[in-house]
PDB file of N, CA and C in Angstrom:
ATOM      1  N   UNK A   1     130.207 105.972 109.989  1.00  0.00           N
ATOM      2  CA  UNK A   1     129.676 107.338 110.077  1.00  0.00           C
ATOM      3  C   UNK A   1     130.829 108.334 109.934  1.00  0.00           C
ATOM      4  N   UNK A   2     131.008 109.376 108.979  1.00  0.00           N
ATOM      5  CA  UNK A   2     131.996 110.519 108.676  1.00  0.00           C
ATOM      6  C   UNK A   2     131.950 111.167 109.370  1.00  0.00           C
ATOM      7  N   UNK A   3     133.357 111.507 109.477  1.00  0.00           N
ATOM      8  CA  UNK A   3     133.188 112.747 110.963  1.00  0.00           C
ATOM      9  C   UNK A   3     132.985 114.193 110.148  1.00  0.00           C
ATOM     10  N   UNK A   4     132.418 114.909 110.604  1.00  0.00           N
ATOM     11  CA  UNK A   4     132.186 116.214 110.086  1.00  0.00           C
ATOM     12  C   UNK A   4     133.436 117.044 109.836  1.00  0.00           C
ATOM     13  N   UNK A   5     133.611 117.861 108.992  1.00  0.00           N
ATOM     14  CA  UNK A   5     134.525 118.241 108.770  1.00  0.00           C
ATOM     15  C   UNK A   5     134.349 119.876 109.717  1.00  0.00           C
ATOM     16  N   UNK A   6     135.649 119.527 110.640  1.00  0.00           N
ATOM     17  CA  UNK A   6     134.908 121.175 111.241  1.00  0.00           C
ATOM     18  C   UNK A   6     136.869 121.779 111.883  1.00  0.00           C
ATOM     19  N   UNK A   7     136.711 123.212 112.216  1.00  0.00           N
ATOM     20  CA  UNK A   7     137.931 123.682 111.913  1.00  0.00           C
ATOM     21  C   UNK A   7     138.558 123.699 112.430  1.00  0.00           C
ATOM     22  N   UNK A   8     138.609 123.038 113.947  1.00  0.00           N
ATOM     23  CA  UNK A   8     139.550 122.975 115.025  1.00  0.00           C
ATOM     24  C   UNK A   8     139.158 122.365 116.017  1.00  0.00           C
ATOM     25  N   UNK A   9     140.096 121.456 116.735  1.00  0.00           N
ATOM     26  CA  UNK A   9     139.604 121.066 117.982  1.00  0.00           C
ATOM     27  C   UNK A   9     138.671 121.754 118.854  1.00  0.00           C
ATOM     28  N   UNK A  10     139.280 122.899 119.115  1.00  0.00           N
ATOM     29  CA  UNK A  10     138.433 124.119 119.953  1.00  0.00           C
ATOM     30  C   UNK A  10     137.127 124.391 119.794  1.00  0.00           C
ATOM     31  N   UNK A  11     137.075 124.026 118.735  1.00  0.00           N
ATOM     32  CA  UNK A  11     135.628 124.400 117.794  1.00  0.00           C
ATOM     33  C   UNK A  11     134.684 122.933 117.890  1.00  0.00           C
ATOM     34  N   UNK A  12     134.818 121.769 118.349  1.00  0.00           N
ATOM     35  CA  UNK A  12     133.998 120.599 118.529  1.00  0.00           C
ATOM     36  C   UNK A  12     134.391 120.832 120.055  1.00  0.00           C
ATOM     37  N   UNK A  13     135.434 121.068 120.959  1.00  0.00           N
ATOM     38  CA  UNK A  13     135.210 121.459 122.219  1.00  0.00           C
ATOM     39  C   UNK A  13     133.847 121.933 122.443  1.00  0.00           C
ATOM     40  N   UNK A  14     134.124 123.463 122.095  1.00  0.00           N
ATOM     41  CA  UNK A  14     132.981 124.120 121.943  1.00  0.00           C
ATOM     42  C   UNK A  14     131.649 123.338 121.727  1.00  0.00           C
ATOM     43  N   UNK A  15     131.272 122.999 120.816  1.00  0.00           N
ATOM     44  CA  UNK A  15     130.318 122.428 120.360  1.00  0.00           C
ATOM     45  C   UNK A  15     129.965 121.457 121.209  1.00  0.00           C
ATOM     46  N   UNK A  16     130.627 120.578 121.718  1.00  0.00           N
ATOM     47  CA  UNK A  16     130.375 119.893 122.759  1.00  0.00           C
ATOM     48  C   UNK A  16     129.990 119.802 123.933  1.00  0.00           C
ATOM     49  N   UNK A  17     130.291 121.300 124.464  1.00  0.00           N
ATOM     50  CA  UNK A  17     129.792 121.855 125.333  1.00  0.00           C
ATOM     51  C   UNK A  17     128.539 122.657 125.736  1.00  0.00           C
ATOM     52  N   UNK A  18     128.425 123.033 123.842  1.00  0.00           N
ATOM     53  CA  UNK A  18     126.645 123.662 124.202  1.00  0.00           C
ATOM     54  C   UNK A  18     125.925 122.501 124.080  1.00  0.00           C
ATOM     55  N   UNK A  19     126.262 121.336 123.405  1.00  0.00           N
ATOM     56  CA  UNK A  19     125.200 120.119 123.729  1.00  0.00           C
ATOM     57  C   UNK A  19     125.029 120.052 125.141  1.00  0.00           C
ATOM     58  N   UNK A  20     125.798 119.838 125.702  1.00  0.00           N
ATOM     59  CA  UNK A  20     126.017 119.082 127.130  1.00  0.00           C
ATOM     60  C   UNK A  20     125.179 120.490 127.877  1.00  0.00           C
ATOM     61  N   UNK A  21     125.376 121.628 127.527  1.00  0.00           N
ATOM     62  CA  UNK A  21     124.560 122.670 128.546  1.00  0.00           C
ATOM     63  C   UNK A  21     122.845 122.020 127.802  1.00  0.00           C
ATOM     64  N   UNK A  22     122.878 122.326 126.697  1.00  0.00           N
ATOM     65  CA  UNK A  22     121.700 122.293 126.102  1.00  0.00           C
ATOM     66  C   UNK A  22     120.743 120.641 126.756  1.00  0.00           C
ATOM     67  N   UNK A  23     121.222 119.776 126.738  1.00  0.00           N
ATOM     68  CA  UNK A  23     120.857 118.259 127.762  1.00  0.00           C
ATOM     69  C   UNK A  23     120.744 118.331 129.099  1.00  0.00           C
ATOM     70  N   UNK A  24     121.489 119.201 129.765  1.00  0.00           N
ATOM     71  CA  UNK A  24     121.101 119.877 131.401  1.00  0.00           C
ATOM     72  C   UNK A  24     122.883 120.004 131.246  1.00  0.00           C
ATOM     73  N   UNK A  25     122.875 121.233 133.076  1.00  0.00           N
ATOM     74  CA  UNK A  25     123.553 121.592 133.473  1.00  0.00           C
ATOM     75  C   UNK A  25     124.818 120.377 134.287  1.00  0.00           C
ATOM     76  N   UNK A  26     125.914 120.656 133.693  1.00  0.00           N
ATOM     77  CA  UNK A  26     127.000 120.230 134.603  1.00  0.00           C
ATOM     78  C   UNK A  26     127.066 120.292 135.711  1.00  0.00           C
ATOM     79  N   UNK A  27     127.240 119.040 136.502  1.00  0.00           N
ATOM     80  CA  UNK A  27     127.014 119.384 137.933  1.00  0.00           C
ATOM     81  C   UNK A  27     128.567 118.504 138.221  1.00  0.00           C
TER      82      UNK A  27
END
């Protein structure tokens, strides 16, 4: 599976983080 081409660490941080809100809240 290819990893997406995307523009910065910060930026799949990010992204990673509205999944994880978007699946429920961090507790």
């Amino acid at each position: 599976m290819p990893r997406p081409k995307l523009k910065s660490d910060d930026e799949v941080l990010e992204a990673a983080t509205v999944v994880l809100k978007r699946c429920g809240p961090i507790e």
